[in-house]
N, C-alpha and C. Protein backbone atom coordinates (compact mmCIF):
# COMPACT_ATOMS: atom_id res chain seq x y z
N UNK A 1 0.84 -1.18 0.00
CA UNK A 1 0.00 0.00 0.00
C UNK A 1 0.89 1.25 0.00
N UNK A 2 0.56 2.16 -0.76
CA UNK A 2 1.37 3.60 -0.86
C UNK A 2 1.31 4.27 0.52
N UNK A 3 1.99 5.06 0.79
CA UNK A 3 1.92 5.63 2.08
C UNK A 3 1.57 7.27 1.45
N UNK A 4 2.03 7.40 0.32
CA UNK A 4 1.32 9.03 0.04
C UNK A 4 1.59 8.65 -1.69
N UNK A 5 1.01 10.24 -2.44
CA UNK A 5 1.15 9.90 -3.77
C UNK A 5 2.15 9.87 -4.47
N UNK A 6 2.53 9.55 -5.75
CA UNK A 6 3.34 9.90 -6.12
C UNK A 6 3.29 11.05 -7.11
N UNK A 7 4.53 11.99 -7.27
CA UNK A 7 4.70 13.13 -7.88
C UNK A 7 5.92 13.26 -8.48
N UNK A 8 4.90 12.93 -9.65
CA UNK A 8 6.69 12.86 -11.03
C UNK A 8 7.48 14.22 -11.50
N UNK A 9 6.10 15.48 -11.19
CA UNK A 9 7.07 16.72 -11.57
C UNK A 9 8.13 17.20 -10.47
N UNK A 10 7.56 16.70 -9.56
CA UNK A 10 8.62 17.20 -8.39
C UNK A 10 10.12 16.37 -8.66
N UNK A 11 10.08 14.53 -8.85
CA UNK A 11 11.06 14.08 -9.52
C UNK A 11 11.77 14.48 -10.33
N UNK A 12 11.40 15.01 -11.77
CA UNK A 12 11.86 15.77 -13.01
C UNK A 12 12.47 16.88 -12.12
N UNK A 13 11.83 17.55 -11.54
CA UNK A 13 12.65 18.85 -10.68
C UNK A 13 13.80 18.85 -10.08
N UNK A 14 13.51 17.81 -9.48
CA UNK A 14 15.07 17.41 -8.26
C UNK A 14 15.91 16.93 -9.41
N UNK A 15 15.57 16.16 -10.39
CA UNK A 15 16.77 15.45 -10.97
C UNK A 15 17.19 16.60 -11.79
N UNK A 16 16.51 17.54 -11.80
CA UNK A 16 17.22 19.19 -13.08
C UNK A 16 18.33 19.68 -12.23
N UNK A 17 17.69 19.90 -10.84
CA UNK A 17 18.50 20.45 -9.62
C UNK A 17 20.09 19.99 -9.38
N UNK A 18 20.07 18.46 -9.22
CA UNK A 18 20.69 17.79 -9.13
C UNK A 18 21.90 17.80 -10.62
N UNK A 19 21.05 17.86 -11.39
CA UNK A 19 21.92 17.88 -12.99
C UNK A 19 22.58 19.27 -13.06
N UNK A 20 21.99 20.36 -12.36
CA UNK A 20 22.45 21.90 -12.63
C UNK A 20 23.40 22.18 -11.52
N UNK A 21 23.40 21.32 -10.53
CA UNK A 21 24.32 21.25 -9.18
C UNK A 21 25.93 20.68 -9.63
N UNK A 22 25.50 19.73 -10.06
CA UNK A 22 26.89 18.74 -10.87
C UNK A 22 27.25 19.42 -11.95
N UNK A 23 26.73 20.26 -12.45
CA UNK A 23 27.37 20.82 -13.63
C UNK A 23 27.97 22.15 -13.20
N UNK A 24 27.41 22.90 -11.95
CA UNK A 24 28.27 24.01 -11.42
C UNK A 24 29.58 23.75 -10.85
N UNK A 25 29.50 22.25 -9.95
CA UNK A 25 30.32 22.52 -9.11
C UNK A 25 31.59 21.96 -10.17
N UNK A 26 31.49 21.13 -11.56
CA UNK A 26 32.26 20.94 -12.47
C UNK A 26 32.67 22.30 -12.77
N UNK A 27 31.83 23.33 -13.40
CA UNK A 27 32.24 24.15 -14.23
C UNK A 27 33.42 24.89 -12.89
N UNK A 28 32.68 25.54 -11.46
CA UNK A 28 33.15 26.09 -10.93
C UNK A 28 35.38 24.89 -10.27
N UNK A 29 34.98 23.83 -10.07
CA UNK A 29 36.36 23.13 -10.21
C UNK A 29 37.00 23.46 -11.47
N UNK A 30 36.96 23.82 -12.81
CA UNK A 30 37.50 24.05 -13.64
C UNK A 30 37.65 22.44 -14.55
N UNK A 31 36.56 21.72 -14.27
CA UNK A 31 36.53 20.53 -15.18
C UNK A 31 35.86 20.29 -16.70
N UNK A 32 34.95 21.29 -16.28
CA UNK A 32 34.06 21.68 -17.47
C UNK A 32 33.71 23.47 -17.61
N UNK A 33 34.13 23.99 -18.67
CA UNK A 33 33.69 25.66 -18.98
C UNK A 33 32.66 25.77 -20.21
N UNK A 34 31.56 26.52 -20.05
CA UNK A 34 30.63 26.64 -20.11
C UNK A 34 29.94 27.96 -19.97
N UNK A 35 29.45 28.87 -20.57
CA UNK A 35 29.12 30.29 -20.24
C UNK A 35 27.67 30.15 -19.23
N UNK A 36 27.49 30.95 -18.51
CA UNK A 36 26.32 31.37 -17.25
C UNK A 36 25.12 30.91 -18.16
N UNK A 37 25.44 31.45 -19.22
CA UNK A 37 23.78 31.45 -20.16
C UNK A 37 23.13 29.66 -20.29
N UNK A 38 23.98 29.05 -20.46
CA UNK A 38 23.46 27.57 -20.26
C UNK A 38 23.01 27.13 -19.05
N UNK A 39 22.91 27.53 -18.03
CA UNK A 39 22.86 26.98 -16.79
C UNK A 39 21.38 28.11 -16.41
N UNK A 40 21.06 28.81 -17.18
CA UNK A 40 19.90 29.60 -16.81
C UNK A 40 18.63 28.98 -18.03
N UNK A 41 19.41 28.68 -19.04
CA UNK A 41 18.47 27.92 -20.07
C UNK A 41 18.05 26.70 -19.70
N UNK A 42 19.03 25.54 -18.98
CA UNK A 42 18.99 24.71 -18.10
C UNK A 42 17.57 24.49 -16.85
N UNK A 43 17.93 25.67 -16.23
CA UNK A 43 17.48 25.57 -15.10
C UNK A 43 15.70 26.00 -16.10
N UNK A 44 15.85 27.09 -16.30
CA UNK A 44 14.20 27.43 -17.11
C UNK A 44 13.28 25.95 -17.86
N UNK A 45 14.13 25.31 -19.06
CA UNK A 45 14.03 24.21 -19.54
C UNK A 45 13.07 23.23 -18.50
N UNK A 46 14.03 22.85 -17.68
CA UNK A 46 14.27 21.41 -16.61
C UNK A 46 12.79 22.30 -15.94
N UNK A 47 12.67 23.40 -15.35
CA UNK A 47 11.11 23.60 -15.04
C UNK A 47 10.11 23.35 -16.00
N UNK A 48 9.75 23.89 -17.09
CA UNK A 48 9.42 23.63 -17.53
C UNK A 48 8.79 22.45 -18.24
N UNK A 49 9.82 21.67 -18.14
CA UNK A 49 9.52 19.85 -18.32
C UNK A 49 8.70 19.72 -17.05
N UNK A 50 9.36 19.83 -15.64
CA UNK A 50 8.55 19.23 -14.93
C UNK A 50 6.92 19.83 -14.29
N UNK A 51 7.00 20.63 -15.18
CA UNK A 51 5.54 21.76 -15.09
C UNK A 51 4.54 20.78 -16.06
N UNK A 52 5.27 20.69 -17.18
CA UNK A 52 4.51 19.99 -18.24
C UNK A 52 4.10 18.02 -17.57
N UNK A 53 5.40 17.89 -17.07
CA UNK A 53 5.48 16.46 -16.13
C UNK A 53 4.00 16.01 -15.24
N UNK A 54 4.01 17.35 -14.16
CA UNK A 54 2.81 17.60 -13.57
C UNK A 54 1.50 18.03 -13.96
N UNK A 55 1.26 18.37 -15.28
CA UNK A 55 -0.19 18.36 -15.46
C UNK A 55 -0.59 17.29 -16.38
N UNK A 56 0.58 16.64 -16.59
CA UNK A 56 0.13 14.94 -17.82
C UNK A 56 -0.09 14.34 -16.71
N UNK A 57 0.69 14.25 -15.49
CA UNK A 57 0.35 13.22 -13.97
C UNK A 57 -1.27 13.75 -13.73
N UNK A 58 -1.27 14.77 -13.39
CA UNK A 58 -2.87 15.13 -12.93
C UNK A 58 -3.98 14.98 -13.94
N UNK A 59 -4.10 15.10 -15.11
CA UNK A 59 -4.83 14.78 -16.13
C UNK A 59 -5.05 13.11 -16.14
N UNK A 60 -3.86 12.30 -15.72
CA UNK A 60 -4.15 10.88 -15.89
C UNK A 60 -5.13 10.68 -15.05
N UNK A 61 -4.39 11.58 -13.61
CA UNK A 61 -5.90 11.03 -11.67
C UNK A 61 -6.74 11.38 -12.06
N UNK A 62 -6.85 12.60 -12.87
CA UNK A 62 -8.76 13.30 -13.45
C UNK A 62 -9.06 11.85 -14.15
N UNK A 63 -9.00 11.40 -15.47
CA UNK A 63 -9.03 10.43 -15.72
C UNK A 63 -9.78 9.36 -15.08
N UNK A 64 -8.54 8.82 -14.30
CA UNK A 64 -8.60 7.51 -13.58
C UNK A 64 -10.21 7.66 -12.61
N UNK A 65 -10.06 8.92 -12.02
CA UNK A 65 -11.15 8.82 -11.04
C UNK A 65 -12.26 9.85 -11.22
N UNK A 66 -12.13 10.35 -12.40
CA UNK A 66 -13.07 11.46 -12.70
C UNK A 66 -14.62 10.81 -13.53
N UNK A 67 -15.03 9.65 -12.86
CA UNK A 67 -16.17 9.00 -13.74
C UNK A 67 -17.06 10.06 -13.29
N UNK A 68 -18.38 9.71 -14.30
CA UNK A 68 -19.39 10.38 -13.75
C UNK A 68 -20.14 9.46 -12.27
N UNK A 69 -20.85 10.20 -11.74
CA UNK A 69 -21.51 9.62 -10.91
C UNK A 69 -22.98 8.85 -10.94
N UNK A 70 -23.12 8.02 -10.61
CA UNK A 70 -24.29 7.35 -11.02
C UNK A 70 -25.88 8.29 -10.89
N UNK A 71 -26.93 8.18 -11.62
CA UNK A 71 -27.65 9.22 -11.80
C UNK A 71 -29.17 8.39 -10.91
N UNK A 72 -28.80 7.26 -10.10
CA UNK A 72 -30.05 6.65 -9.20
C UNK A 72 -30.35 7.49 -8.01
N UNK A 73 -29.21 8.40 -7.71
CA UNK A 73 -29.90 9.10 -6.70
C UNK A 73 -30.02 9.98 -6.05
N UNK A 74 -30.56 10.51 -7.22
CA UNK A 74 -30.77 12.16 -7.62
C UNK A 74 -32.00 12.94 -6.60
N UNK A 75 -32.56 11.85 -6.26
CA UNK A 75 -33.97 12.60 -5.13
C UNK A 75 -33.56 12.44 -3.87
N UNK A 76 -34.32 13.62 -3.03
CA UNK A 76 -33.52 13.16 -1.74
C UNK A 76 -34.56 12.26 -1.34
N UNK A 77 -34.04 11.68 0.24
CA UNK A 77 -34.05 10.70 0.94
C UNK A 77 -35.36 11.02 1.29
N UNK A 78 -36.20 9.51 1.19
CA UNK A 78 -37.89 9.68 2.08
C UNK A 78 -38.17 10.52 3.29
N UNK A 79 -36.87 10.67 4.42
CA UNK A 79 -36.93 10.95 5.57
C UNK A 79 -36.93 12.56 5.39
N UNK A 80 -36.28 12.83 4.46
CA UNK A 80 -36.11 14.74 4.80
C UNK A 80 -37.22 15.06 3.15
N UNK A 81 -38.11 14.19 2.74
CA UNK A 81 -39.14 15.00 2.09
C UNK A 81 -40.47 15.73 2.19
N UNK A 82 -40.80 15.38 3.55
CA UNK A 82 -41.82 16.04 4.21
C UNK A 82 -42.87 15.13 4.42
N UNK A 83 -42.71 13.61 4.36
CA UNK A 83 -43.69 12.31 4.01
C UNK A 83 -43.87 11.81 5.38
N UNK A 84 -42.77 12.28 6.25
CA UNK A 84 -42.81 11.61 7.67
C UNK A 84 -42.98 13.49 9.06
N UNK A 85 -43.51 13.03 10.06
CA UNK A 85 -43.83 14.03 10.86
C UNK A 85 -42.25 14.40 11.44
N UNK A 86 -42.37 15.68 11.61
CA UNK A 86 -41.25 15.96 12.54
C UNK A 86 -41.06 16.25 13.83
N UNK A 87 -39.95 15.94 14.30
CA UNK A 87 -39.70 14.99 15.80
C UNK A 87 -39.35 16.31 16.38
C-alpha cells in the first residue's frame, strides 16, 4: 500500500536540480567551462519539463477517477421530504 502519492514533476525537478548542481560545481572546479547562459536555459528548460510532467500526472488522476456519478440518486431521501412528521 502507498503511504502518500506519487509526484513525477517534483522528480523531473530534483533530478534538473541535481543535474544543474553537478554541472556548477564541475564548471566552478574548472573541469568543465561553459558560459552562465546555459545553466539559466537549463534551469528554465528542466522547469518547464517538470511543469509539463505535472499536469500529464494530474490529467491521468482526473481520468482515472473522474467518472461520472451514477444518476439513481438524484432525489432526496424519504426521511427529509416532508412524508414523515417531525420529531
Amino acid at each position: 500500500m502507498l503511504r502518500h502519492e506519487i509526484r513525477p514533476g517534483r522528480a523531473v525537478a530534483g533530478l534538473v536540480m541535481m543535474g544543474l548542481a553537478a554541472g556548477y560545481g564541475a564548471d566552478a572546479a574548472g573541469l568543465w567551462h561553459v558560459p552562465w547562459v546555459f545553466f539559466v536555459a537549463l534551469f528554465c528548460g528542466g522547469l518547464f519539463i517538470a511543469v509539463l510532467t505535472t499536469w500529464v500526472a494530474y490529467r491521468i488522476r482526473r481520468r482515472r477517477g473522474g467518472r461520472t456519478p451514477s444518476t439513481e440518486n438524484d432525489v432526496a431521501p424519504p426521511s427529509s421530504s416532508g412524508s414523515q412528521a417531525m420529531r
